[in-house]
Protein backbone atom coordinates (compact mmCIF):
# COMPACT_ATOMS: atom_id res chain seq x y z
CA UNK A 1 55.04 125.96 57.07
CA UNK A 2 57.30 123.18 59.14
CA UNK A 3 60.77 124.33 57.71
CA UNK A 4 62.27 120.44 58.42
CA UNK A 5 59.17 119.57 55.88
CA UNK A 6 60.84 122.10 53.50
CA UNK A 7 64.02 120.84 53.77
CA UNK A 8 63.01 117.34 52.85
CA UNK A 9 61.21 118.38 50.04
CA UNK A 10 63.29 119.85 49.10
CA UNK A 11 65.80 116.72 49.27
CA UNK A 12 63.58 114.50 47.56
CA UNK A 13 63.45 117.14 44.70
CA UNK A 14 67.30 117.41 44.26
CA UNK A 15 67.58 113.07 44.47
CA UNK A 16 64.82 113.31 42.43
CA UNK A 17 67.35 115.26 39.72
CA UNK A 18 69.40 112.69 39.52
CA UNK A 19 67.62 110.60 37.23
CA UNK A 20 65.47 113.27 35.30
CA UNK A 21 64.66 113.48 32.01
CA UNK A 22 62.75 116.55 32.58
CA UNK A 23 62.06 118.93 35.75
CA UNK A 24 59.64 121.35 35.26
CA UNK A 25 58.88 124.62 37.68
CA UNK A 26 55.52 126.62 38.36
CA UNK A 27 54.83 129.22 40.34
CA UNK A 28 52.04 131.94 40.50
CA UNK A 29 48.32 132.77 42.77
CA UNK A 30 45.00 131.63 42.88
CA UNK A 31 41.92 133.35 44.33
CA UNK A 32 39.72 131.98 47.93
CA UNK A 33 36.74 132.30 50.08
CA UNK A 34 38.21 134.16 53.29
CA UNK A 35 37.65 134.94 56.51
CA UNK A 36 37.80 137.48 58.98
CA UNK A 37 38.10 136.06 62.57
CA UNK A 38 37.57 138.99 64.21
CA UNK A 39 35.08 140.60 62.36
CA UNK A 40 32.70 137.29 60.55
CA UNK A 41 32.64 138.44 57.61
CA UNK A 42 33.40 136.99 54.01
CA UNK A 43 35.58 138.03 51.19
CA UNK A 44 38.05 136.97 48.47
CA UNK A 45 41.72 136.96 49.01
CA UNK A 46 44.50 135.79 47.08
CA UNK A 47 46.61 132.71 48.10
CA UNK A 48 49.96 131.60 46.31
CA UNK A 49 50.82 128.16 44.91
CA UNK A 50 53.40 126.68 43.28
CA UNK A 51 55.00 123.34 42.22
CA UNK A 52 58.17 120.87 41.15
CA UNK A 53 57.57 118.10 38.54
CA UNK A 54 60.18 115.75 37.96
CA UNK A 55 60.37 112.92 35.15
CA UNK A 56 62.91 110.10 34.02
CA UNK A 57 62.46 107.31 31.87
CA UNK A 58 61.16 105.71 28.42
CA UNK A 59 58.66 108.97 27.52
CA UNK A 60 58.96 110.56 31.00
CA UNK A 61 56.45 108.15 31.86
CA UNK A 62 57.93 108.46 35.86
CA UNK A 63 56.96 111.41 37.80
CA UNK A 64 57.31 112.91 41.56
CA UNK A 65 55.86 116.28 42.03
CA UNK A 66 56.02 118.14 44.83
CA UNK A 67 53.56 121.35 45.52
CA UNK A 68 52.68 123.50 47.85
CA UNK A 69 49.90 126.30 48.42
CA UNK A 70 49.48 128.73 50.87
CA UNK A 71 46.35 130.55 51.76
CA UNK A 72 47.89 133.88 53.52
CA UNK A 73 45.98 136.65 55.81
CA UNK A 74 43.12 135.52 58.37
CA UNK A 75 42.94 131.86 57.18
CA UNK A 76 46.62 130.81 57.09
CA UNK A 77 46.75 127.20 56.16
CA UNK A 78 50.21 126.22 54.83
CA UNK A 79 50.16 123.12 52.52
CA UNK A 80 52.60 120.76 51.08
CA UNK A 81 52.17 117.53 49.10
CA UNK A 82 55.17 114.72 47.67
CA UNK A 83 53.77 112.31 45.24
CA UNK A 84 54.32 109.92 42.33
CA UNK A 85 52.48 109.36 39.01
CA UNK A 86 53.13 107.17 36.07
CA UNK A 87 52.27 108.05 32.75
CA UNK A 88 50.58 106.58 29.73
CA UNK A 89 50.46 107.92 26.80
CA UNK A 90 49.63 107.78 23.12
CA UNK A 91 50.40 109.93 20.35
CA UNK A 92 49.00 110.35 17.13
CA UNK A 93 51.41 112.71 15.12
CA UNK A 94 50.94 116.31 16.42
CA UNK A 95 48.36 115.08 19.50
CA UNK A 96 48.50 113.53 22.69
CA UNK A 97 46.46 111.36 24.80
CA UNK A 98 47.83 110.64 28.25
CA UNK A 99 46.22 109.28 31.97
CA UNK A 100 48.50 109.40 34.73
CA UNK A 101 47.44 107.57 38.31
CA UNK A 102 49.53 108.86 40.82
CA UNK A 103 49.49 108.82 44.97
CA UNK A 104 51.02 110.11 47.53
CA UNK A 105 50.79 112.17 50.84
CA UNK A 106 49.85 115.34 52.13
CA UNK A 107 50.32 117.83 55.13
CA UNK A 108 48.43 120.71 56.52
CA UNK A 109 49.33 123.06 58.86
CA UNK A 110 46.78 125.16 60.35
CA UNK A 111 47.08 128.32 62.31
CA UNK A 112 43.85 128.20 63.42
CA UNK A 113 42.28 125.32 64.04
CA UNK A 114 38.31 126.56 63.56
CA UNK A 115 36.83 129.82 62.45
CA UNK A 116 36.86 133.02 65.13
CA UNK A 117 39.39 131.18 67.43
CA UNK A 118 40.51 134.04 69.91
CA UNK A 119 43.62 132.56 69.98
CA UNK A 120 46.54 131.51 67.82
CA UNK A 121 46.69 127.42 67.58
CA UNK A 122 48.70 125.53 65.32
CA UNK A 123 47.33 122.05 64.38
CA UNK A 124 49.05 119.36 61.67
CA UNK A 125 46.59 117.61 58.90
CA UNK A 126 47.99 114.56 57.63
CA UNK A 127 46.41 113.14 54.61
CA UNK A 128 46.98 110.13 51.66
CA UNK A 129 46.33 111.32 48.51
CA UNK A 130 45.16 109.71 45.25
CA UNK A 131 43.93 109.87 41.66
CA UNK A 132 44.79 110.55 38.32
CA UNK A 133 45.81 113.49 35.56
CA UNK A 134 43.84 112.70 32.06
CA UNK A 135 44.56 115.07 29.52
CA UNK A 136 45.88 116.06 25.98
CA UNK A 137 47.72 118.21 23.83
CA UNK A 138 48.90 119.26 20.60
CA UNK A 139 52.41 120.08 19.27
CA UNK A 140 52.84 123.11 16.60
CA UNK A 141 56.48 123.71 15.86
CA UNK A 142 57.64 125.46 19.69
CA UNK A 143 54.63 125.80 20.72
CA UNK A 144 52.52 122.95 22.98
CA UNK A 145 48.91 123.59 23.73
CA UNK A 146 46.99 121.02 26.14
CA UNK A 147 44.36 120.82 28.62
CA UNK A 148 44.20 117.98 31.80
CA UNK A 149 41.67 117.18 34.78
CA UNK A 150 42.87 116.38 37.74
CA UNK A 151 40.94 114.12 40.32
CA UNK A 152 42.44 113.50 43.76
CA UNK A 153 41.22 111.96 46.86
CA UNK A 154 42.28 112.92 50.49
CA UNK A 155 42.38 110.69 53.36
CA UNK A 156 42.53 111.68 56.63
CA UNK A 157 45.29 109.36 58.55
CA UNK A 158 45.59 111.91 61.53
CA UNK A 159 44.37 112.09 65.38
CA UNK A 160 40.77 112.67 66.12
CA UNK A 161 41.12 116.99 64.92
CA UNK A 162 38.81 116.84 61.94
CA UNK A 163 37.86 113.17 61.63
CA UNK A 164 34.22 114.31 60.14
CA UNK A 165 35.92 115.88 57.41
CA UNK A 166 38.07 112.74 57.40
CA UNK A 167 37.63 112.40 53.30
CA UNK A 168 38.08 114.88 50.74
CA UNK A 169 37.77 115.05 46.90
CA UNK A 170 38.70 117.96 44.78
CA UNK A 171 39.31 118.61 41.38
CA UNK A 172 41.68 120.74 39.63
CA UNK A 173 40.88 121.31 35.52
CA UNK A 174 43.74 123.67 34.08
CA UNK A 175 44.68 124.73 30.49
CA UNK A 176 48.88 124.76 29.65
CA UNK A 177 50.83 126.38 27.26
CA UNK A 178 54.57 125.33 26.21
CA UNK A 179 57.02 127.56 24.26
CA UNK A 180 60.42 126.13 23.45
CA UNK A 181 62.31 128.72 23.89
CA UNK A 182 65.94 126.27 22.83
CA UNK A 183 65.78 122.87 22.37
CA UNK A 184 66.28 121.99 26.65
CA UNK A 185 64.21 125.31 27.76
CA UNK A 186 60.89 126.13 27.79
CA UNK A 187 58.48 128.49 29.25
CA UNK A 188 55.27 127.50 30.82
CA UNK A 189 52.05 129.02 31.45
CA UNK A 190 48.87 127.13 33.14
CA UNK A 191 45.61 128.71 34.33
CA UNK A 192 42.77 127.01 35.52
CA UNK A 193 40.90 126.18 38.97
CA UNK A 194 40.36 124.13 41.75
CA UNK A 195 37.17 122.80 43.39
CA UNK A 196 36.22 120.78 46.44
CA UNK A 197 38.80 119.55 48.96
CA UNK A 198 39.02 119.84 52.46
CA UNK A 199 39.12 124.34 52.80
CA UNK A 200 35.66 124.63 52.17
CA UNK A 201 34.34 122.28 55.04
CA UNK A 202 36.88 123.05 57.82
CA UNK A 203 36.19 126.99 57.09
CA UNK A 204 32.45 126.40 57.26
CA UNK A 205 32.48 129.29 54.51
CA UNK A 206 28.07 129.71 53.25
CA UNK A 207 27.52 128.20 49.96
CA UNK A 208 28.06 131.27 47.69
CA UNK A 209 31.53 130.68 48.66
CA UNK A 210 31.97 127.00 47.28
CA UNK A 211 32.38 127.67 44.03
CA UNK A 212 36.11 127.45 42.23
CA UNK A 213 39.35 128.61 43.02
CA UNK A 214 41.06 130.18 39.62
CA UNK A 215 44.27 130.31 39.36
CA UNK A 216 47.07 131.29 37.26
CA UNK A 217 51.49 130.21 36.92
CA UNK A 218 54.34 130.85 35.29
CA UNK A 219 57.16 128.91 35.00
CA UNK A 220 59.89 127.28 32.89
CA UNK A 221 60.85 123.76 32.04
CA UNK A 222 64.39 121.77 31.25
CA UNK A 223 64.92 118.56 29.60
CA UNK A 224 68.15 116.73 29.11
């Protein structure tokens, strides 16, 4: 991945900081269609993926999340995505309703730019990204128990590379679990999968491959 589009990531998460309420961090793999470009055939291999959520204000309703996911071995695509949600929510003693809207933008780096390329080629995908999280949750003691959907659009806003595949929708459906482990920390585990979105039609992978992409992360969240 770009390393100056680390770094500013990684800025906006520590300004982010500043004003949070509550940062939480999750990390863990997820499961993909690959390819061999020497040798066409088709198997599953495990990426990694991972994000940064940050909230501030009345409720945490403010949010900027940054994520990334990598899909390692033959394919190597390196992705990274900033955006910002707001939250509304309603609660109901133990449960939760919430829908969250959020947009921002997205970049993909490929090392090759089509399947069975003889040669190494970097390209740069940039996309806008939008949708919303709608989910909710229930609260026993410690313990926090909720399920979400997550519906995003991507826009292609880059060069001619790829204009057929110029938009994208995917959708990401995950479970979470919360433990307060002390009144600030808690651990966090979420497993679920993605579907759609723009790996499928650039990797040309046959049908039997379309289906989802599980995944699973661990993590741990702070409030102040």
């Amino acid at each position: 991945m770009n390393k100056s589009l680390l770094v500013i990531l990684a800025l906006l998460a520590v300004a982010s900081c500043a004003w949070a309420r509550e940062v939480t961090l999750a990390a863990g793999v997820f499961r993909f269609a690959a390819t061999d470009y020497y040798y066409p055939n088709f198997y599953y291999e495990k990426g990694y993926r991972g994000d940064v959520t940050v909230r501030w204000g009345v409720n945490e309703r403010h949010a900027v999340r940054l994520a990334a996911v990598g899909y390692p071995m033959d394919d190597n695509i390196f992705d990274a995505a900033a955006e910002y949600g707001f939250r509304a929510a309603w609660r109901a003693g133990r449960w939760e309703l919430f829908v969250e809207p959020a947009a921002g933008f997205e970049l993909t780096k490929l090392q090759y730019p089509a399947p069975y390329y003889p040669t190494i080629e970097h390209h740069f995908l940039p996309w806008a990204r939008a949708g919303a999280d709608v989910g909710a949750g229930v609260t026993w003691g410690p313990v926090y128990v909720g399920a979400a959907w997550r519906g995003r659009v991507l826009q292609y806003v880059g060069p001619t590379l790829f204009r057929q595949f110029r938009t994208q929708p995917y959708h990401h459906p995950w479970l979470e679990a919360r433990w307060a482990v002390t009144p600030r920390w808690a651990a966090v585990a979420r497993g679920g999968w993605e579907f759609g979105g723009y790996y499928n039609e650039i990797f040309n992978t046959p049908a039997s491959f379309h289906g989802p992409r599980p995944f699973a992360e661990l993590g741990f969240s702070h409030s102040w």
